[in-house]
PDB file of N, CA and C in Angstrom:
ATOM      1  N   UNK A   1     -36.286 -14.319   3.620  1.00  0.00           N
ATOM      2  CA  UNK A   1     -35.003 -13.767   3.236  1.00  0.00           C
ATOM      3  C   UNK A   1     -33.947 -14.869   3.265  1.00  0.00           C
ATOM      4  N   UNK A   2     -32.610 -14.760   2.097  1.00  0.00           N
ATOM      5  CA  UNK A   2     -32.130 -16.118   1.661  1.00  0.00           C
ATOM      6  C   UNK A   2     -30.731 -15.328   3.057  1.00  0.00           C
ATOM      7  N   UNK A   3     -30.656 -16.785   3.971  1.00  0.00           N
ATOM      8  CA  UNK A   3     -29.174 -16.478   4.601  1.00  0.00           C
ATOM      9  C   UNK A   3     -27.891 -17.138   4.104  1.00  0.00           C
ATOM     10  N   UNK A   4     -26.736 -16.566   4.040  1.00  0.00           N
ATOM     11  CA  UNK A   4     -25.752 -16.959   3.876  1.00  0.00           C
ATOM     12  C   UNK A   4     -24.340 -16.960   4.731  1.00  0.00           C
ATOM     13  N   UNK A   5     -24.001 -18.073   5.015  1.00  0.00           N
ATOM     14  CA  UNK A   5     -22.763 -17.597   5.687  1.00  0.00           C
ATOM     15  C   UNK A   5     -21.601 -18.069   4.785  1.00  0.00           C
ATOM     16  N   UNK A   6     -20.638 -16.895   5.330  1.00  0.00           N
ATOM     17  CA  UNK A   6     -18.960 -17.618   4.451  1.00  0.00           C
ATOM     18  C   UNK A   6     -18.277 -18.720   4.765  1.00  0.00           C
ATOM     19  N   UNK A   7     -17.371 -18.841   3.796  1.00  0.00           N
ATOM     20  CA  UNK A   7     -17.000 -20.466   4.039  1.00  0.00           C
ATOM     21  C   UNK A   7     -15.909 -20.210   5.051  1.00  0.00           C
ATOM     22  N   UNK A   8     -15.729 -19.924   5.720  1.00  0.00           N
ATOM     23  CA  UNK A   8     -14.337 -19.696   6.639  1.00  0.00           C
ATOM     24  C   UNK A   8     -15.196 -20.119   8.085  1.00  0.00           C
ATOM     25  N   UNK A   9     -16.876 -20.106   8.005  1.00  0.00           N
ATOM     26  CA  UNK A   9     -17.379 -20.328   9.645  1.00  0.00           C
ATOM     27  C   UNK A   9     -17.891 -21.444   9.349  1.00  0.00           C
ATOM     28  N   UNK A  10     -17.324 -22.245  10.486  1.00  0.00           N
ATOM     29  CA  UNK A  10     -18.080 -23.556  10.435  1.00  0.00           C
ATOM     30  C   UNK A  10     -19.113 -24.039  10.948  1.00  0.00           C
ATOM     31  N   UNK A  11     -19.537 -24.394  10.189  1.00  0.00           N
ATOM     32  CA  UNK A  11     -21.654 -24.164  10.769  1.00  0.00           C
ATOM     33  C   UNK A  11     -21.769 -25.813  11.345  1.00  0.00           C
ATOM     34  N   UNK A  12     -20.746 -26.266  11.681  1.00  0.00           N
ATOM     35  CA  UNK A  12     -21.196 -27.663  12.568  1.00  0.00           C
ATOM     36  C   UNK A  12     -21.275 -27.175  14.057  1.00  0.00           C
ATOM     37  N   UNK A  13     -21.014 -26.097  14.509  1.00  0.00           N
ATOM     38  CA  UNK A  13     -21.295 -25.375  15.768  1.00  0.00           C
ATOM     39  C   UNK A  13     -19.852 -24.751  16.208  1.00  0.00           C
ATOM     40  N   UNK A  14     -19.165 -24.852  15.588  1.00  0.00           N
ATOM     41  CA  UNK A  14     -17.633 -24.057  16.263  1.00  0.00           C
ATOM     42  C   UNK A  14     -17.656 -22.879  15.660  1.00  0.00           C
ATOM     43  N   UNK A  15     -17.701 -21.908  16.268  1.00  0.00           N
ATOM     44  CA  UNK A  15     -17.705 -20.699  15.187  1.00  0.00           C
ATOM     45  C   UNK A  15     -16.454 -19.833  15.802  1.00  0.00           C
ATOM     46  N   UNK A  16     -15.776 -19.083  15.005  1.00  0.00           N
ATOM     47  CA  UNK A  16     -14.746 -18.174  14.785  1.00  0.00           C
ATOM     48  C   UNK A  16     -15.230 -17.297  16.115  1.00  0.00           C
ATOM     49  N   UNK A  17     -14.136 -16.445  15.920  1.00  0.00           N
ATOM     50  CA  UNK A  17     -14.483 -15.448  17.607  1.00  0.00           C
ATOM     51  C   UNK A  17     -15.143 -14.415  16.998  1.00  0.00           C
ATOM     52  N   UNK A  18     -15.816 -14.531  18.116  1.00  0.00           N
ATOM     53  CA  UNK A  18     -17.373 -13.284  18.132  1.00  0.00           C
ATOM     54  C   UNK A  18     -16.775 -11.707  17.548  1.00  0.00           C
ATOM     55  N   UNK A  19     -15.779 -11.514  17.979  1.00  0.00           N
ATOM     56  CA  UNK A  19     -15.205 -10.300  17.247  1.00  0.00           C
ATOM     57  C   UNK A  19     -14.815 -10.318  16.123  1.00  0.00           C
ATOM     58  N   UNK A  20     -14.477 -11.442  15.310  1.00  0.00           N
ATOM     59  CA  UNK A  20     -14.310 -11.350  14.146  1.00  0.00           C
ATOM     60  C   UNK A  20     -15.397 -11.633  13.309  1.00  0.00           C
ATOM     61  N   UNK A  21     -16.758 -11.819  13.509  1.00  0.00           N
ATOM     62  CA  UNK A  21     -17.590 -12.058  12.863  1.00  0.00           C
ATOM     63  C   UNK A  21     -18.415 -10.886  12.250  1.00  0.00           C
ATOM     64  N   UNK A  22     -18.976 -10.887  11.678  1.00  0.00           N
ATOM     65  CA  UNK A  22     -20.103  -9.274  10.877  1.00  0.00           C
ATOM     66  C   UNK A  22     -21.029 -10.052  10.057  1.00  0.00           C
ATOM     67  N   UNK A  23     -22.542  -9.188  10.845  1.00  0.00           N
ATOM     68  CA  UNK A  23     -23.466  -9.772  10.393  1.00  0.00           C
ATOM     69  C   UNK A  23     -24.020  -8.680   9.731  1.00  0.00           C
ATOM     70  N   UNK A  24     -24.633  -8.763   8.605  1.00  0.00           N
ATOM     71  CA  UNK A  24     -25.326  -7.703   7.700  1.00  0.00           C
ATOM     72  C   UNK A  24     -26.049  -8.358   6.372  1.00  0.00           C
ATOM     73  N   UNK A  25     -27.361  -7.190   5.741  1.00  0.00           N
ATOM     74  CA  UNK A  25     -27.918  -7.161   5.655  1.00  0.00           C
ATOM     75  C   UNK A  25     -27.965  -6.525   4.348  1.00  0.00           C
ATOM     76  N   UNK A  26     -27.636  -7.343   3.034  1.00  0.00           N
ATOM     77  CA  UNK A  26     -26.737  -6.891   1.682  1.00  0.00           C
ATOM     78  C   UNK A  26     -28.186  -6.944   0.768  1.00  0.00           C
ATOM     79  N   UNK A  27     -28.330  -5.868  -0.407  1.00  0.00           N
ATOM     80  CA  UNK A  27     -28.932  -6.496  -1.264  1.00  0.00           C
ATOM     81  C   UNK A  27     -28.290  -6.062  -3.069  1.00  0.00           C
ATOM     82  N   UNK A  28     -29.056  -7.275  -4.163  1.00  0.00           N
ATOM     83  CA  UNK A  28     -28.252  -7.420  -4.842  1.00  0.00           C
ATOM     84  C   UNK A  28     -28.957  -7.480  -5.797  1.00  0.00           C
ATOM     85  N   UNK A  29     -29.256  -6.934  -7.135  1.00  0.00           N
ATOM     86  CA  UNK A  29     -30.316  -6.754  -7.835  1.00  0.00           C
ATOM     87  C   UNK A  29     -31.852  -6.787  -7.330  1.00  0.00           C
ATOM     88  N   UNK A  30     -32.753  -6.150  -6.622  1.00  0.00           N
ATOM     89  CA  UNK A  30     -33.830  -5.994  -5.857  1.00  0.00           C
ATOM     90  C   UNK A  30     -33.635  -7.618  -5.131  1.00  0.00           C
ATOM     91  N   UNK A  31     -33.064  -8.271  -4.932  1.00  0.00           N
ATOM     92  CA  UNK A  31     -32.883  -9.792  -3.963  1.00  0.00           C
ATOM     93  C   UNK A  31     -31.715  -8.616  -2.227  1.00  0.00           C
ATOM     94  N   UNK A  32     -32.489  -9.584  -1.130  1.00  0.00           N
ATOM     95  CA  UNK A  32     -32.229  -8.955  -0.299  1.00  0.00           C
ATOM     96  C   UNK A  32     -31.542 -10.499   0.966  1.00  0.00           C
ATOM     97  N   UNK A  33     -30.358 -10.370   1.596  1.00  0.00           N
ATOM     98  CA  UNK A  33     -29.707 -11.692   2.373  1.00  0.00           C
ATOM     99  C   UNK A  33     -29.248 -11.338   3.367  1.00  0.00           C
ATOM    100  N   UNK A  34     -28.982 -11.922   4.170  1.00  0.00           N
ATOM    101  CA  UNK A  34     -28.532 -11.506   5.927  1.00  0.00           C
ATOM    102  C   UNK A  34     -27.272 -12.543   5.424  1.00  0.00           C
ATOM    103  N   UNK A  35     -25.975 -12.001   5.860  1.00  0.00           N
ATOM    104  CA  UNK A  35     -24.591 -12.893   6.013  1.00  0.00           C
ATOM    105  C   UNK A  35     -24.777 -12.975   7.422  1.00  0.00           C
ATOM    106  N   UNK A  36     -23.383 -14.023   7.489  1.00  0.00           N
ATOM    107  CA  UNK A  36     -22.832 -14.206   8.698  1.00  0.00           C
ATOM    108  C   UNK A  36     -21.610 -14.462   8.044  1.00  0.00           C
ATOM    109  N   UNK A  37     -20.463 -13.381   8.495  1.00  0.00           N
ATOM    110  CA  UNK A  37     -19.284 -13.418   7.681  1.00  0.00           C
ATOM    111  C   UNK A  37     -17.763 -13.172   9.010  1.00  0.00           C
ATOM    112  N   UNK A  38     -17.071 -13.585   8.032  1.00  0.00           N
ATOM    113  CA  UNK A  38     -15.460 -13.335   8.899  1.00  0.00           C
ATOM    114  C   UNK A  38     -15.048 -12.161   8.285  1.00  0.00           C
ATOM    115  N   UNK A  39     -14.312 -11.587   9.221  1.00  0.00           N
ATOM    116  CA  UNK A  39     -13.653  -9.962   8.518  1.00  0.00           C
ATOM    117  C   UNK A  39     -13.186 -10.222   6.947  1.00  0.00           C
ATOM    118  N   UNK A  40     -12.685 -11.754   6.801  1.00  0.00           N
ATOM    119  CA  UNK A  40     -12.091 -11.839   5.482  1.00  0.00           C
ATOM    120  C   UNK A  40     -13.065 -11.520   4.313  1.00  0.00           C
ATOM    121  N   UNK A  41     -14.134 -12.326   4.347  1.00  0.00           N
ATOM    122  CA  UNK A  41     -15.547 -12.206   3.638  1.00  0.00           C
ATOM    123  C   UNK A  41     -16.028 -10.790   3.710  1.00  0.00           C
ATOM    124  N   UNK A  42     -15.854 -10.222   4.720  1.00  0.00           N
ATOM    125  CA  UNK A  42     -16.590  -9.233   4.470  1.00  0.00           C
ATOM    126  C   UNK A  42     -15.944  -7.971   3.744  1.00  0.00           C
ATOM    127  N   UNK A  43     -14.804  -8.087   3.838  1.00  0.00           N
ATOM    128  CA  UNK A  43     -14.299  -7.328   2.669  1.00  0.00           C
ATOM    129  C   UNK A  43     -14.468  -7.412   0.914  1.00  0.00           C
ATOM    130  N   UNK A  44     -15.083  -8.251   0.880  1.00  0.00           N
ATOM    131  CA  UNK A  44     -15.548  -8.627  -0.361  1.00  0.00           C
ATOM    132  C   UNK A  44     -17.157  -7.422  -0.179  1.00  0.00           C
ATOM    133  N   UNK A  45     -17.687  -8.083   0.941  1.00  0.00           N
ATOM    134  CA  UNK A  45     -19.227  -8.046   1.024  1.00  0.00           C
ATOM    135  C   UNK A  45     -19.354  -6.036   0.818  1.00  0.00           C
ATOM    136  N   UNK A  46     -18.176  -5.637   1.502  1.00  0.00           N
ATOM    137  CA  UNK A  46     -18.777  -4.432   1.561  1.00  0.00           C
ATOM    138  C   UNK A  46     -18.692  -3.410   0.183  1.00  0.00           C
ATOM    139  N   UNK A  47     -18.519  -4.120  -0.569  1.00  0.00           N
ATOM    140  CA  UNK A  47     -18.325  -3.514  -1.776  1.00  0.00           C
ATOM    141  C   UNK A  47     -20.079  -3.667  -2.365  1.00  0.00           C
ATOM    142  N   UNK A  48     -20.471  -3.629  -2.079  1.00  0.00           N
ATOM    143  CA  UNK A  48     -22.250  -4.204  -2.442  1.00  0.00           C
ATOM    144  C   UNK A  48     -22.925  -3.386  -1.302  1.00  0.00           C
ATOM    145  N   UNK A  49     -24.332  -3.310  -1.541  1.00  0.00           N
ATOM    146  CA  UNK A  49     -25.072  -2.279  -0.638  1.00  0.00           C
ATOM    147  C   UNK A  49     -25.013  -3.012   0.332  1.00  0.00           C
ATOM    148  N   UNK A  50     -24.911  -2.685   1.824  1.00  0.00           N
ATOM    149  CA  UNK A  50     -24.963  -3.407   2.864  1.00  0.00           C
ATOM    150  C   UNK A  50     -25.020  -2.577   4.214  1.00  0.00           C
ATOM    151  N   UNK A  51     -25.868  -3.426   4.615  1.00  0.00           N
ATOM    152  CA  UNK A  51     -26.442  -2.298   6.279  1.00  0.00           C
ATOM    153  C   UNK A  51     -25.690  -3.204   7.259  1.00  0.00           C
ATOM    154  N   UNK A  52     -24.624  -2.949   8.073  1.00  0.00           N
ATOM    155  CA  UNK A  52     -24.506  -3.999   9.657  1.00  0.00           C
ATOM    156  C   UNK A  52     -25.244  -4.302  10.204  1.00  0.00           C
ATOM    157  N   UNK A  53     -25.778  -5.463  10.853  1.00  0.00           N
ATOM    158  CA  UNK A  53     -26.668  -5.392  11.783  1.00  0.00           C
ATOM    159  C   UNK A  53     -26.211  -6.121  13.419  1.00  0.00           C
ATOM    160  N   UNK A  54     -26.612  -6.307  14.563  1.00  0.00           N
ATOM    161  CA  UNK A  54     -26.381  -6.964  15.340  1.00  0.00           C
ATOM    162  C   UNK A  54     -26.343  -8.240  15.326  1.00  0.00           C
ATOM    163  N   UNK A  55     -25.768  -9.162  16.169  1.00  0.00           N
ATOM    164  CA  UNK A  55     -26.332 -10.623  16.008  1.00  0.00           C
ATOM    165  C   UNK A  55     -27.065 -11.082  16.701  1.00  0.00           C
ATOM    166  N   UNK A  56     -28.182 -10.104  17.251  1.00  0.00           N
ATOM    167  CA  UNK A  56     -29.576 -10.483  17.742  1.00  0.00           C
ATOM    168  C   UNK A  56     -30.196 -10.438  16.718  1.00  0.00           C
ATOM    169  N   UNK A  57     -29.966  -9.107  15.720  1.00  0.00           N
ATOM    170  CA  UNK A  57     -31.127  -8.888  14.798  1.00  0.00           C
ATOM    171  C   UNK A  57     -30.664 -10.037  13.609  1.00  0.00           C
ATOM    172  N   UNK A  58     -29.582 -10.193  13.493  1.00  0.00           N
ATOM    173  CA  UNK A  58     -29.288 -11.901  12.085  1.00  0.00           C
ATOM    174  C   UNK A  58     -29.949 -13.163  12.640  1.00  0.00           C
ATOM    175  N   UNK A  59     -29.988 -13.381  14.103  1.00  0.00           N
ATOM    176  CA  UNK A  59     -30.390 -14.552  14.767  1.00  0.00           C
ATOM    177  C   UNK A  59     -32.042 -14.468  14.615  1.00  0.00           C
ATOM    178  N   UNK A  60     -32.724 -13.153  14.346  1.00  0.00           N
ATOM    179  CA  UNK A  60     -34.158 -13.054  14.402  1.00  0.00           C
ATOM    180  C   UNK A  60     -34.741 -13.985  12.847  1.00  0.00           C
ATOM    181  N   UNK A  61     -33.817 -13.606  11.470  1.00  0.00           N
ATOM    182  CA  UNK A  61     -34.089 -14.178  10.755  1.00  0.00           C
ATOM    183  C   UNK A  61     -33.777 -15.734  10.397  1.00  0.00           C
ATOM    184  N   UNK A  62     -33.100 -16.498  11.591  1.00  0.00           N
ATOM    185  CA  UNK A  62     -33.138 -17.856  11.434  1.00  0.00           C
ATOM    186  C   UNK A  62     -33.921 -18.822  11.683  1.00  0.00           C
TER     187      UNK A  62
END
């Protein structure tokens, strides 16, 4: 499964606060992706099929 995170988290290891983050589980013409998003992103995201998930269960697919 393809992961994606938004551009607002910085994946050199500093990441945004844990409360503002949402991890889920979108799919998009039969293609299926785990985000890692900021509230900002995810207002985009939820307009598309999308399940929440924990960030145990996003960390399982890395």
């Amino acid at each position: 499964m393809k992961i994606k995170m938004c551009d607002h988290i910085d994946v050199s290891g500093i990441r945004i606060e844990a409360s503002q983050s949402v991890f889920t589980i979108c799919n998009v013409n039969e293609d299926q992706f785990v985000t890692y998003s900021c509230k900002k992103c995810y207002n985009e995201i939820k307009e598309l099929e999308h399940k929440i998930i924990s960030k145990e269960e996003f960390e399982k697919y890395l």
